[in-house]
C-alpha atoms as a PDB file:
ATOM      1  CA  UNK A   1       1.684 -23.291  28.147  1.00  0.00           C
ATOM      2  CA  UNK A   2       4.686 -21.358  26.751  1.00  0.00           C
ATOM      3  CA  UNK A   3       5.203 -17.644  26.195  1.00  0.00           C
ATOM      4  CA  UNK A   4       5.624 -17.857  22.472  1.00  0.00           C
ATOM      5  CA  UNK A   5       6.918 -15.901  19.664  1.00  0.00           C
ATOM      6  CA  UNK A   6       5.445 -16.971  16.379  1.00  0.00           C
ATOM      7  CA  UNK A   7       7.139 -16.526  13.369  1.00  0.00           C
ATOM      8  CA  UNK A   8       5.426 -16.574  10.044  1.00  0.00           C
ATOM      9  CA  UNK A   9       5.537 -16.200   6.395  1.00  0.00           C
ATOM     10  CA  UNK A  10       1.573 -16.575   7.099  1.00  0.00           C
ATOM     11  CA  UNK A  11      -0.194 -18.836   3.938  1.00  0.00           C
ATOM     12  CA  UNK A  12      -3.099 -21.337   4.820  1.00  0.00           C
ATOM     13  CA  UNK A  13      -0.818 -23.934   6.426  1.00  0.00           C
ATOM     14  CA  UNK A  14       0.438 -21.253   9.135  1.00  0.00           C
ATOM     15  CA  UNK A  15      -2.592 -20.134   9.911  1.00  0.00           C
ATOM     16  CA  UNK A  16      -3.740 -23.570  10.600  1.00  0.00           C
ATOM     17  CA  UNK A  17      -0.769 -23.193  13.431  1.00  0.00           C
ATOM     18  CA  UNK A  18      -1.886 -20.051  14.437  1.00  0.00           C
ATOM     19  CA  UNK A  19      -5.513 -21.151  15.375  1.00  0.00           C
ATOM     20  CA  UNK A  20      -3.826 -24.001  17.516  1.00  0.00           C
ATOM     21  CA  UNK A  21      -1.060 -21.711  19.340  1.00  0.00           C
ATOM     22  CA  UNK A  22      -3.803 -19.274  20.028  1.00  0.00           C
ATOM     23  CA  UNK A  23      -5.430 -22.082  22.170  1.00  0.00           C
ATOM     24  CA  UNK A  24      -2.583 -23.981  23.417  1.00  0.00           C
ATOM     25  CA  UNK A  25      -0.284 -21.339  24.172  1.00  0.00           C
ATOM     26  CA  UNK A  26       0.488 -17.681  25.514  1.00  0.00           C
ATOM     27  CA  UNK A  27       0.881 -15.312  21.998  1.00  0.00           C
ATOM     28  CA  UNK A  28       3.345 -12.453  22.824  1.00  0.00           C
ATOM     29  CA  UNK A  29       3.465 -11.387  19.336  1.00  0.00           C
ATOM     30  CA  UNK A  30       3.002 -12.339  15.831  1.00  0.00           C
ATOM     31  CA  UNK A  31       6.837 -11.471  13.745  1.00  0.00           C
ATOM     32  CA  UNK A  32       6.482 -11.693  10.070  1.00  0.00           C
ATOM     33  CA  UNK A  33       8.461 -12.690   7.324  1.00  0.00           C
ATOM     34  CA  UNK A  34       8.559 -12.962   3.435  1.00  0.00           C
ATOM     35  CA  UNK A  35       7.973 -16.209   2.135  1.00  0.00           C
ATOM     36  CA  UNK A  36       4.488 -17.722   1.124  1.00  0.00           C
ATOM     37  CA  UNK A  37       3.862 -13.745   0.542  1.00  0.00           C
ATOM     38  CA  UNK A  38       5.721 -10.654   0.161  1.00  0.00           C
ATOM     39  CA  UNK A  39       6.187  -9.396   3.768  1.00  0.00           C
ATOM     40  CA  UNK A  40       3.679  -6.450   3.358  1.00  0.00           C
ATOM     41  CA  UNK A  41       1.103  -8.808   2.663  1.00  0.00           C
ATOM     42  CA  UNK A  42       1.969 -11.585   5.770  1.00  0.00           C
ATOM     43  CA  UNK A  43       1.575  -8.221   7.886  1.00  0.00           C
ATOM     44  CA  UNK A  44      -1.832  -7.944   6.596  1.00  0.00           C
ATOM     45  CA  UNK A  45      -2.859 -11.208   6.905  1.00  0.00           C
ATOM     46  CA  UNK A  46      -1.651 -11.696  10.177  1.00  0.00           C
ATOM     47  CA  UNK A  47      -3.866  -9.102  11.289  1.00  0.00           C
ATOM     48  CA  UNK A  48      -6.888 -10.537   9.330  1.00  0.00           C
ATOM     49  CA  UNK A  49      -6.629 -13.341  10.503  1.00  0.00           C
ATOM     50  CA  UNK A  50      -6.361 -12.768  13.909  1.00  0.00           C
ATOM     51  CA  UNK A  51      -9.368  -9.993  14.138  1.00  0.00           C
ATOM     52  CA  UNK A  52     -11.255 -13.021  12.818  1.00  0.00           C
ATOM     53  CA  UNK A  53     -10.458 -15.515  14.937  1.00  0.00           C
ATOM     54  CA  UNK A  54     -10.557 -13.725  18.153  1.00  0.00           C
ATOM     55  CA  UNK A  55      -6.657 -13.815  18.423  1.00  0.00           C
ATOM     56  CA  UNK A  56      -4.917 -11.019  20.099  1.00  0.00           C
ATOM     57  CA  UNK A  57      -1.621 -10.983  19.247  1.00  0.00           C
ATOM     58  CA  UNK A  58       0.665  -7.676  18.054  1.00  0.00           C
ATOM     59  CA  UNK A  59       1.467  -7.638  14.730  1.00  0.00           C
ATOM     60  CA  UNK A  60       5.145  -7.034  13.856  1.00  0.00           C
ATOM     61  CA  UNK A  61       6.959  -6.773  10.311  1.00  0.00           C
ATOM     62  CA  UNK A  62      10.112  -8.498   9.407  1.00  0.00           C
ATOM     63  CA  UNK A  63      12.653  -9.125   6.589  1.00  0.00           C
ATOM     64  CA  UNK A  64      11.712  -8.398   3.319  1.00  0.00           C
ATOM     65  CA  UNK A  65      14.564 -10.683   1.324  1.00  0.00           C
ATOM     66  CA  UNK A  66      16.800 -13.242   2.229  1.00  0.00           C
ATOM     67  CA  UNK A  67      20.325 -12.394   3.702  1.00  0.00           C
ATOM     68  CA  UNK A  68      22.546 -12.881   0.379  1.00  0.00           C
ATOM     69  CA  UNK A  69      20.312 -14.492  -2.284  1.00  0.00           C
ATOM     70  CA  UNK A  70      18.233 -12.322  -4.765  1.00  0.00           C
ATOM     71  CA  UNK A  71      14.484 -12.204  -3.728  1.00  0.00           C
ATOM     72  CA  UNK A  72      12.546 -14.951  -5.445  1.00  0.00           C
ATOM     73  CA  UNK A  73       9.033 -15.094  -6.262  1.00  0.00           C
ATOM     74  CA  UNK A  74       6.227 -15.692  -3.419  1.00  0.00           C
ATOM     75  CA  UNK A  75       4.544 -19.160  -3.639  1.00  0.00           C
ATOM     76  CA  UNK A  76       1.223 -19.492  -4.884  1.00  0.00           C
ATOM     77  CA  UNK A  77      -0.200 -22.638  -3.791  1.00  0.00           C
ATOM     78  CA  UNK A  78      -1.762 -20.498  -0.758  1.00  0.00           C
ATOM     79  CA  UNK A  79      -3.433 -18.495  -3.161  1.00  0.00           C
ATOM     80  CA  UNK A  80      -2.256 -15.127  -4.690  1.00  0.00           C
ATOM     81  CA  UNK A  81      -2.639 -13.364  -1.498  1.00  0.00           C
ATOM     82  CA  UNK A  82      -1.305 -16.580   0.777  1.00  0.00           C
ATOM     83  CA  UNK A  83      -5.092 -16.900   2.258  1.00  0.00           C
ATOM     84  CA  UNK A  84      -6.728 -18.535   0.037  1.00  0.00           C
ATOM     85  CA  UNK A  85      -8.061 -15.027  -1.865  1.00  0.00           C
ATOM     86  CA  UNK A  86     -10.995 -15.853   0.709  1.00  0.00           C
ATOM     87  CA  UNK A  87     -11.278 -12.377   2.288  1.00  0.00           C
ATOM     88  CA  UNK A  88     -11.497  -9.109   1.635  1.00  0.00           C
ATOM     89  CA  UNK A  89      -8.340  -7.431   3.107  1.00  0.00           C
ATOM     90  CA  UNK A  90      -7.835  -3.837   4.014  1.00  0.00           C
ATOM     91  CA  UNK A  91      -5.484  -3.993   7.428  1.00  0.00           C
ATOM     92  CA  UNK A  92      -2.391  -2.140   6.496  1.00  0.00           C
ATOM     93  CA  UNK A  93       1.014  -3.785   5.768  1.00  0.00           C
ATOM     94  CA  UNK A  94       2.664  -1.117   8.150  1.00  0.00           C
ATOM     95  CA  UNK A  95       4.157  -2.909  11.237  1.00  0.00           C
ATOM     96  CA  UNK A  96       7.106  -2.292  13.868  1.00  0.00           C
ATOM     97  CA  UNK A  97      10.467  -4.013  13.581  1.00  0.00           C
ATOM     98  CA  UNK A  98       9.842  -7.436  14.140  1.00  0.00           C
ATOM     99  CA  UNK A  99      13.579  -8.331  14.499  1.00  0.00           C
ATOM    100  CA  UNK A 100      13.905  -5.359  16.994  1.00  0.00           C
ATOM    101  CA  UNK A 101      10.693  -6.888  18.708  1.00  0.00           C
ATOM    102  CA  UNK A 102      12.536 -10.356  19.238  1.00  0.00           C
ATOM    103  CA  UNK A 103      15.852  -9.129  20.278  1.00  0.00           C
ATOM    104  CA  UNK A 104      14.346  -6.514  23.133  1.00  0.00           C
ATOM    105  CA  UNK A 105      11.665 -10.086  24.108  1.00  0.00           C
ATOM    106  CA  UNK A 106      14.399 -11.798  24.639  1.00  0.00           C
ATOM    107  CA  UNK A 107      16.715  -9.608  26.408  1.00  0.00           C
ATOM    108  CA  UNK A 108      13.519  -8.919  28.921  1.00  0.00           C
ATOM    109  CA  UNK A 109      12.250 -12.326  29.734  1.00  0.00           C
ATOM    110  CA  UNK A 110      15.461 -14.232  29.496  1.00  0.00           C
ATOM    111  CA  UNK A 111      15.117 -18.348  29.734  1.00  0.00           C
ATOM    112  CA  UNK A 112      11.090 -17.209  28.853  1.00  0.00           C
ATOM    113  CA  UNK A 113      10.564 -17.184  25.760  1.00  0.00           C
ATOM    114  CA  UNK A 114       9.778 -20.096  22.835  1.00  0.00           C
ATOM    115  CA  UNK A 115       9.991 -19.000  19.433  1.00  0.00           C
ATOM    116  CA  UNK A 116       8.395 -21.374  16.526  1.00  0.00           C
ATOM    117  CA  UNK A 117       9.596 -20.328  13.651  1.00  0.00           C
ATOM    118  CA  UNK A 118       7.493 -21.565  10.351  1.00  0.00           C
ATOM    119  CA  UNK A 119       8.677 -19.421   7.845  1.00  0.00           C
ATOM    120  CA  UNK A 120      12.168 -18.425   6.150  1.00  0.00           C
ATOM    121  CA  UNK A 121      14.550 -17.933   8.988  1.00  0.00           C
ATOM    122  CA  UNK A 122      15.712 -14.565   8.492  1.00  0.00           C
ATOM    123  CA  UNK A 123      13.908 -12.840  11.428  1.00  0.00           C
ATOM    124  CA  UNK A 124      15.744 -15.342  13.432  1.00  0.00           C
ATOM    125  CA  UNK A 125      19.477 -14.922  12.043  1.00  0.00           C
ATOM    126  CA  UNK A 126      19.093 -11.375  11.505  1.00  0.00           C
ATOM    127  CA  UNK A 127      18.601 -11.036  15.324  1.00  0.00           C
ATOM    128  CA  UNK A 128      21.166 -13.297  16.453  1.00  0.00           C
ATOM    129  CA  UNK A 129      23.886 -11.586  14.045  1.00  0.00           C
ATOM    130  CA  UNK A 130      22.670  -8.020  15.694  1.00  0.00           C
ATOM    131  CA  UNK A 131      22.361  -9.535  18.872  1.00  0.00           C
ATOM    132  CA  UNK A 132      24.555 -12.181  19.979  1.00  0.00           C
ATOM    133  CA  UNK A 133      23.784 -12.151  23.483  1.00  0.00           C
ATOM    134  CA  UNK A 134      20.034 -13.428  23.158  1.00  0.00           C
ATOM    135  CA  UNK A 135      21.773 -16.801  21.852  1.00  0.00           C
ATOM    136  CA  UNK A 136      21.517 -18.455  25.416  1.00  0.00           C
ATOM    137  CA  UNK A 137      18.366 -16.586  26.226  1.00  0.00           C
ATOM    138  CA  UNK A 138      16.000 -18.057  24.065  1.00  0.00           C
ATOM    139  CA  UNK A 139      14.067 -20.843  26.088  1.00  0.00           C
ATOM    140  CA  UNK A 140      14.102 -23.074  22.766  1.00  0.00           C
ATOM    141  CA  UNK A 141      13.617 -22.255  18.957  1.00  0.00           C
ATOM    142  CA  UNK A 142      11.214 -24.848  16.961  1.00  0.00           C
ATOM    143  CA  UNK A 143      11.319 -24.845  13.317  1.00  0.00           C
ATOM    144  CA  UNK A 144       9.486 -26.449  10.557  1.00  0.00           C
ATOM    145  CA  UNK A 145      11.848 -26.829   7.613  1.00  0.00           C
ATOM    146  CA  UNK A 146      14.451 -28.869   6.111  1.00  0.00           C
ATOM    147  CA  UNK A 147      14.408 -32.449   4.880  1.00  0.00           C
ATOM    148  CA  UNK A 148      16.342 -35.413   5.612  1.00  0.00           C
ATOM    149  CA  UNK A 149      15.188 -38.208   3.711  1.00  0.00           C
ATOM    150  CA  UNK A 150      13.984 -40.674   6.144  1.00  0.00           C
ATOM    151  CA  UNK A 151      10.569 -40.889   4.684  1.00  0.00           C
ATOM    152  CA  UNK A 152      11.471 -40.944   1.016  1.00  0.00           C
ATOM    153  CA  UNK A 153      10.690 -37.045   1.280  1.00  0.00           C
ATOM    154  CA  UNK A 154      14.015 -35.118   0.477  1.00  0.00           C
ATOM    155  CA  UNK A 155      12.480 -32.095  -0.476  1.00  0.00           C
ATOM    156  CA  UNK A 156       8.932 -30.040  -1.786  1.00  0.00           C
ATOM    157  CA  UNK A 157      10.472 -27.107  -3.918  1.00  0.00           C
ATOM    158  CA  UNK A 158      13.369 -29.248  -5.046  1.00  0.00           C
ATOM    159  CA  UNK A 159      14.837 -32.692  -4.981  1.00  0.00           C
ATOM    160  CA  UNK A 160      16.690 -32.058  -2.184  1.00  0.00           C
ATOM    161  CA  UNK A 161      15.229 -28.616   0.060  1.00  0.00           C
ATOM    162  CA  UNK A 162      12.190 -27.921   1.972  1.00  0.00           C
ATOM    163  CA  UNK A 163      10.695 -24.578   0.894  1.00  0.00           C
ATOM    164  CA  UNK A 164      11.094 -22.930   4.183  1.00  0.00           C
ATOM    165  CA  UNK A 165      14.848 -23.507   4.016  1.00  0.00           C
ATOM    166  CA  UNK A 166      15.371 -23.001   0.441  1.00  0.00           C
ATOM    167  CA  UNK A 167      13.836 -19.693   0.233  1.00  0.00           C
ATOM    168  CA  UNK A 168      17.434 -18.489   2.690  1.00  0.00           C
ATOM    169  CA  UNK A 169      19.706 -21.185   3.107  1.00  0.00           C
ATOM    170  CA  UNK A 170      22.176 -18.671   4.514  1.00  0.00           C
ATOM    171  CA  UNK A 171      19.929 -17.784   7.368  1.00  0.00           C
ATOM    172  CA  UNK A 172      19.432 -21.192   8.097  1.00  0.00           C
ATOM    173  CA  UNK A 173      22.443 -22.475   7.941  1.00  0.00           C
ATOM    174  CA  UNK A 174      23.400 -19.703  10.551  1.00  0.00           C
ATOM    175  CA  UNK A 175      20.795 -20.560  12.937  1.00  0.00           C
ATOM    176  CA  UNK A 176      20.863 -24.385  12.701  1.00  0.00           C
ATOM    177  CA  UNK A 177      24.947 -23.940  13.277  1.00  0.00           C
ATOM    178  CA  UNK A 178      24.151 -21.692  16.015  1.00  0.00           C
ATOM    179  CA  UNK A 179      24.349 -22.431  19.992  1.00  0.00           C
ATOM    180  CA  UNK A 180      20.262 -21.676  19.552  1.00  0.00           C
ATOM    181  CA  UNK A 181      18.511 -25.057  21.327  1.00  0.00           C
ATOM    182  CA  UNK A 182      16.687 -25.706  18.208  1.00  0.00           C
ATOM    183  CA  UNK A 183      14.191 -28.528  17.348  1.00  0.00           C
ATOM    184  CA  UNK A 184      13.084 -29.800  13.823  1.00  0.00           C
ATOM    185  CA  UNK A 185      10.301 -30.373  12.506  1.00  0.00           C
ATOM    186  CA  UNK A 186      11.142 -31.712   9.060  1.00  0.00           C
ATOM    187  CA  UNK A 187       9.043 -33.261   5.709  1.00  0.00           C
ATOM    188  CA  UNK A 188       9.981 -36.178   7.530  1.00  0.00           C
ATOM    189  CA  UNK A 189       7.264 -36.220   9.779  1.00  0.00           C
ATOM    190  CA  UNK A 190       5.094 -33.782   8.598  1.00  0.00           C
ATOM    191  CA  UNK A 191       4.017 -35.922   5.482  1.00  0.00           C
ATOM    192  CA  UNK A 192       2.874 -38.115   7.769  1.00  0.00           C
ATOM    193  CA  UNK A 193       0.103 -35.781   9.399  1.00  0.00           C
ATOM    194  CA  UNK A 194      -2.550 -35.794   7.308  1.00  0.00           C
ATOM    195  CA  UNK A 195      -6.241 -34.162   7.392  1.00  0.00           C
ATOM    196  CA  UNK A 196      -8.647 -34.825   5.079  1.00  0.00           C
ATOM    197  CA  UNK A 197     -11.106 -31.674   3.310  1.00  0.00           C
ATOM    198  CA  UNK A 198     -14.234 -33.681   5.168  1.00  0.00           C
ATOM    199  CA  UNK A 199     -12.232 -33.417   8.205  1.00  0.00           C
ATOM    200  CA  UNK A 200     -11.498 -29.686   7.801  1.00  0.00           C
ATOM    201  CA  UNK A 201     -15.132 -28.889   7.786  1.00  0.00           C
ATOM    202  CA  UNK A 202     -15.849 -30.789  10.247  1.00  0.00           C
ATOM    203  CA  UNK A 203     -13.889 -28.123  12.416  1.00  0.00           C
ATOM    204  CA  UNK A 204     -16.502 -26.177  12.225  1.00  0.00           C
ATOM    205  CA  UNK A 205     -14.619 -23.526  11.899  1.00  0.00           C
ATOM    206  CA  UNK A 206     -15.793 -21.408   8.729  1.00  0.00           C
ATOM    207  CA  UNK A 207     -12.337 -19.239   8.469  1.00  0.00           C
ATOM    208  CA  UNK A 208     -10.087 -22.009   8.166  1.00  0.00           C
ATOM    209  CA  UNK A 209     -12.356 -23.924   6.146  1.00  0.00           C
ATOM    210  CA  UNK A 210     -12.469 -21.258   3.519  1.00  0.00           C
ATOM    211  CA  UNK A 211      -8.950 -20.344   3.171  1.00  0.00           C
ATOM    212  CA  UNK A 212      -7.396 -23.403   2.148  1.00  0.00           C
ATOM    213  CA  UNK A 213     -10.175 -24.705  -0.712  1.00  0.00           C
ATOM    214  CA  UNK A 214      -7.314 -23.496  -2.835  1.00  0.00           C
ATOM    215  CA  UNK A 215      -4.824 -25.993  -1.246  1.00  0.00           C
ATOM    216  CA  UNK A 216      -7.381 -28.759  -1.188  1.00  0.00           C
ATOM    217  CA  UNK A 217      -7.928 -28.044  -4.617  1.00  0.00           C
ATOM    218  CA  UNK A 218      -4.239 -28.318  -5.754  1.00  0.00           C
ATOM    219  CA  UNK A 219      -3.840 -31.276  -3.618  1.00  0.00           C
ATOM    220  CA  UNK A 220      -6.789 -33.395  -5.066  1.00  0.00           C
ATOM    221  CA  UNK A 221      -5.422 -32.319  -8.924  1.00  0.00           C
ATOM    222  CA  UNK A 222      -1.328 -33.266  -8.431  1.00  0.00           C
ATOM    223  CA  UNK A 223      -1.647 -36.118  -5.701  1.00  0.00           C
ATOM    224  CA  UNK A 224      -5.253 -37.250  -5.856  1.00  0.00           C
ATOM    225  CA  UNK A 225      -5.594 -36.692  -2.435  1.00  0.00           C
ATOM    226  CA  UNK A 226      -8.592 -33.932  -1.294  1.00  0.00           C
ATOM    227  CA  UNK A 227      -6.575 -33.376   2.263  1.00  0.00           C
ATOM    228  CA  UNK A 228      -3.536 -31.695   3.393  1.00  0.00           C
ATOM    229  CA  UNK A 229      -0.865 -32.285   5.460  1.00  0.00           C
ATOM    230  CA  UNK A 230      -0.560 -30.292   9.379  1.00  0.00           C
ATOM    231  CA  UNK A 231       3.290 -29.200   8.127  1.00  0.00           C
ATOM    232  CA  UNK A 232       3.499 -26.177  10.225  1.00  0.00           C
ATOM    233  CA  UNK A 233       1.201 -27.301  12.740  1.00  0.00           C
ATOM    234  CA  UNK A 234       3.526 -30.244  14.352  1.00  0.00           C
ATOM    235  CA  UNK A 235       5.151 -27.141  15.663  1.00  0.00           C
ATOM    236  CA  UNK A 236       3.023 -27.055  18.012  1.00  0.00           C
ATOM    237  CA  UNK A 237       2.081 -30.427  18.371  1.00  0.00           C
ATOM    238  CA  UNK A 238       5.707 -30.685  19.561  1.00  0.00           C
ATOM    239  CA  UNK A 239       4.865 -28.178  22.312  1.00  0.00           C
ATOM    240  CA  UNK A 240       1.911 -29.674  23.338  1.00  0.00           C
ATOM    241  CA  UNK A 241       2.827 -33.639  22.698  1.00  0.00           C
ATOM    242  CA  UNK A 242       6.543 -33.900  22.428  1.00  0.00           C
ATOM    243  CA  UNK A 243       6.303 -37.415  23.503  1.00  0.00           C
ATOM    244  CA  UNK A 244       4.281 -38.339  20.301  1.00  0.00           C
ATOM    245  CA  UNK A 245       7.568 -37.265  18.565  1.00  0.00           C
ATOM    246  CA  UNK A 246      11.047 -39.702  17.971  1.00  0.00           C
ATOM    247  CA  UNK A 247      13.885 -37.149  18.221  1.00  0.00           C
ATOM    248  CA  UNK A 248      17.796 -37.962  17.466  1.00  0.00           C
ATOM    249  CA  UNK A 249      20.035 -35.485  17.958  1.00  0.00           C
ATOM    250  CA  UNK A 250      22.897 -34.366  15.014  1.00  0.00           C
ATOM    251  CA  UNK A 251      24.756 -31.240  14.148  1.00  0.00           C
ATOM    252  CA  UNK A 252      23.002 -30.292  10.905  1.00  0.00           C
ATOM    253  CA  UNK A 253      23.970 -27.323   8.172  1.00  0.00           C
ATOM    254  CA  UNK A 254      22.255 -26.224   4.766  1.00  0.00           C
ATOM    255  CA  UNK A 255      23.482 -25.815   1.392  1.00  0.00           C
ATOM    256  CA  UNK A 256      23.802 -22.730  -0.433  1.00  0.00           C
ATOM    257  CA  UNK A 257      24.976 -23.075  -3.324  1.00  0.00           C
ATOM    258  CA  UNK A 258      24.381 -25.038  -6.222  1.00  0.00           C
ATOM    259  CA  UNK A 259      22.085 -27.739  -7.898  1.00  0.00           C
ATOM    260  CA  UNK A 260      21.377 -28.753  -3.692  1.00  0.00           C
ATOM    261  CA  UNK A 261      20.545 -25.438  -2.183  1.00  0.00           C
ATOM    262  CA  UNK A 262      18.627 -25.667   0.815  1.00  0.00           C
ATOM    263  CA  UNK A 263      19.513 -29.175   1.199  1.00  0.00           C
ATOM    264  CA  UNK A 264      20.049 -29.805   5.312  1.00  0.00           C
ATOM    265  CA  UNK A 265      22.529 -32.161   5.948  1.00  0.00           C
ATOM    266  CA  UNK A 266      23.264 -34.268   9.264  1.00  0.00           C
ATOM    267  CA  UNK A 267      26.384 -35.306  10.818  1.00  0.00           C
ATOM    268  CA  UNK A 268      25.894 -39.235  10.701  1.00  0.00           C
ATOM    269  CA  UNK A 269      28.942 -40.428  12.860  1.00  0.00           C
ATOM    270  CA  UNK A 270      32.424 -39.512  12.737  1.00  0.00           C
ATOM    271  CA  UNK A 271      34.354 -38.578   9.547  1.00  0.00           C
ATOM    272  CA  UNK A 272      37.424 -39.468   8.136  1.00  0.00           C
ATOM    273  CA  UNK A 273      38.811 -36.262   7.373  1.00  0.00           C
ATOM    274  CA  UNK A 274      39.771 -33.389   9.395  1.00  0.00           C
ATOM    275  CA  UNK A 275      37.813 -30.815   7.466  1.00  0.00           C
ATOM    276  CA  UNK A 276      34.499 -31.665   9.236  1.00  0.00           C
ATOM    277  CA  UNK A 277      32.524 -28.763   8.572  1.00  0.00           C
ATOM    278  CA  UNK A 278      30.451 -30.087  11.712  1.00  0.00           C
ATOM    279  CA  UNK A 279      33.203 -29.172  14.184  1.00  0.00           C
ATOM    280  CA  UNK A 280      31.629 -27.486  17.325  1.00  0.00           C
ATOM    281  CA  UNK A 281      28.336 -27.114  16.135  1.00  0.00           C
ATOM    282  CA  UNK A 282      25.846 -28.283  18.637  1.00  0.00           C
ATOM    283  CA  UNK A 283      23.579 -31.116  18.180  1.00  0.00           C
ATOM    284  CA  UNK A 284      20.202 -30.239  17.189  1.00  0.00           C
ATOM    285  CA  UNK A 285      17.491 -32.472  18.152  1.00  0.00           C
ATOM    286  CA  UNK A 286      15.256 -33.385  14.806  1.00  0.00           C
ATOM    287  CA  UNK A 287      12.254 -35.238  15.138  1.00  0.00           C
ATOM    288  CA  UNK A 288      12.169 -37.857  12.352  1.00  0.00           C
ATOM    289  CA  UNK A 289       9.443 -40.152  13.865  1.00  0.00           C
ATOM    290  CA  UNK A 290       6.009 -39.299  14.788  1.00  0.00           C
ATOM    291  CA  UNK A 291       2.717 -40.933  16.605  1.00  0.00           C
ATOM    292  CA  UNK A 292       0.529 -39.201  13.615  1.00  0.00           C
ATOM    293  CA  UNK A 293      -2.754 -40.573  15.169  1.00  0.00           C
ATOM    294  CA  UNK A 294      -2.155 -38.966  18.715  1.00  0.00           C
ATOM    295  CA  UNK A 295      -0.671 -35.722  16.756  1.00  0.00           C
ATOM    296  CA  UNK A 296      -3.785 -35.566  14.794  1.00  0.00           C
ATOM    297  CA  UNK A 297      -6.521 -36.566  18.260  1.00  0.00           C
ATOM    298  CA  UNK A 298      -5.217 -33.258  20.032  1.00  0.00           C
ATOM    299  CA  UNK A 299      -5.367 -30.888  16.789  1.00  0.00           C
ATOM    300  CA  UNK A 300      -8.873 -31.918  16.047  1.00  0.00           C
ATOM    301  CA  UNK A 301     -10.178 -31.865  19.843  1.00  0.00           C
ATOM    302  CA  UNK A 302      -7.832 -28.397  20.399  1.00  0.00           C
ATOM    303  CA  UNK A 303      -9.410 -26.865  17.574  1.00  0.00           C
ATOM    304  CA  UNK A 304     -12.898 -27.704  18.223  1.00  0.00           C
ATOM    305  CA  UNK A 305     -13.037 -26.923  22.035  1.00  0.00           C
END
């Protein structure tokens, strides 16, 4: 069990995660970013979500925009208000600093503290540019995001970027180039994690069940498929199973510019020329392979214990 930061742009997917970190791990807050949803709203719905599910976890409010790019509109496969417009919601969207709440974490219990990051990675880069000093602090940083290819999945919002990424490819290009120890949990391995809608109910677990009808729904009219797939979830499947996971290690950066933004690119041997814009990064581990069965065994008996 890991004291755990958990970092969210919270849609039906996330919460998903958040169910199994409340039961595999210790919650020492809840930091929210924009992403699936305005950041107003992931506030509220972080707080929903955890009053009911029995989850107590403080609530804290993050960045509202990427670092340079112009905000872009919140998804809406998670519904209009990233929960599947299941609930009524009246929490407020009022919060403390959430980037303030990582840095002082950090500083406080240093060598302590995982964070799993699942949405945008602003809250992340924002506190490592204020705070440069956390950098070797932070126990380990596990992301989902990015793409590499390896399935035949190079990217969900684009041909070549994962949405997490895409939505600030500054931010995380900063913290993948960072000394962070990061890990990666890319499309790569989370298209192969599948759960089924029967499967879902068989949870028993009414909340989760009726947030993501939406996402079944969409899934069952663009890929014929009534299921979804655990993408922010292998977060903590990494946590709890890491050995189900095959992990190479690579300096990786992101894109952001162009017709590839968000794209995350890995160093794959040396290079010819001397302008190797890999020089001195630090090799990320990514986990391109996965045991989906055993992944899938401990989500399912987790989140019906």
């Amino acid at each position: 069990m890991r004291t755990l930061i958990f970092d969210t742009d919270i849609g039906v997917d996330d919460a998903f995660a958040l169910a199994y970190a409340a039961k595999t791990q210790q919650l020492l807050g809840i930091t929210t970013v924009f992403g699936n949803v305005a950041v107003g709203q992931a506030v509220k719905n972080a707080r929903l979500f955890c009053e009911m599910m029995g989850i107590e976890a403080s609530v804290y409010r993050g960045c509202s925009r990427p670092l340079a790019l112009a905000p872009s509109a919140p998804a809406t496969l998670h519904g209009l208000d990233g929960l599947g417009d299941a609930f009524e919601n009246s929490h407020s969207e009022e919060a403390p600093n959430a980037v303030q709440f990582i840095i002082d974490s950090v500083r406080t219990q240093p060598h302590a503290i995982t964070i799993v990051a699942i949405g945008p990675l602003t809250n992340i880069a924002s506190a490592i540019n204020q705070a440069p000093d956390i950098i070797p602090l932070v126990k380990e940083l596990v992301i989902m995001g990015g793409a590499f290819g390896t399935d035949g999945h190079s990217g969900n919002v684009s041909p070549f970027a994962e949405f997490n990424i895409w939505k600030d490819p500054h931010a995380a290009d900063q913290v993948l180039a960072s000394a962070l120890p990061v890990v990666v949990l890319p499309l790569d391995v989370t298209h192969k994690v599948l759960i089924t809608g029967d499967e879902v109910r068989q949870l028993n677990q009414p909340v989760l069940s009726a947030i993501c009808r939406p996402y079944l729904a969409y899934s069952l009219q663009k890929e014929g498929f009534d299921g979804m797939a655990l993408h922010d979830t292998l977060t903590l499947s990494w946590l709890a199973l890491p050995q189900a996971f095959t992990v190479t290690e690579a300096p990786v950066r992101v894109i952001t510019e162009g017709i590839s933004r968000g794209q995350t690119v890995r160093r794959l041997g040396a290079l010819a020329s001397r302008e190797d814009p890999f020089a001195g990064l630090r090799p990320q581990r990514l986990c391109l392979g996965v045991d989906a069965e055993a992944v899938r065994e401990h989500f399912f008996a987790t989140l019906r214990a």
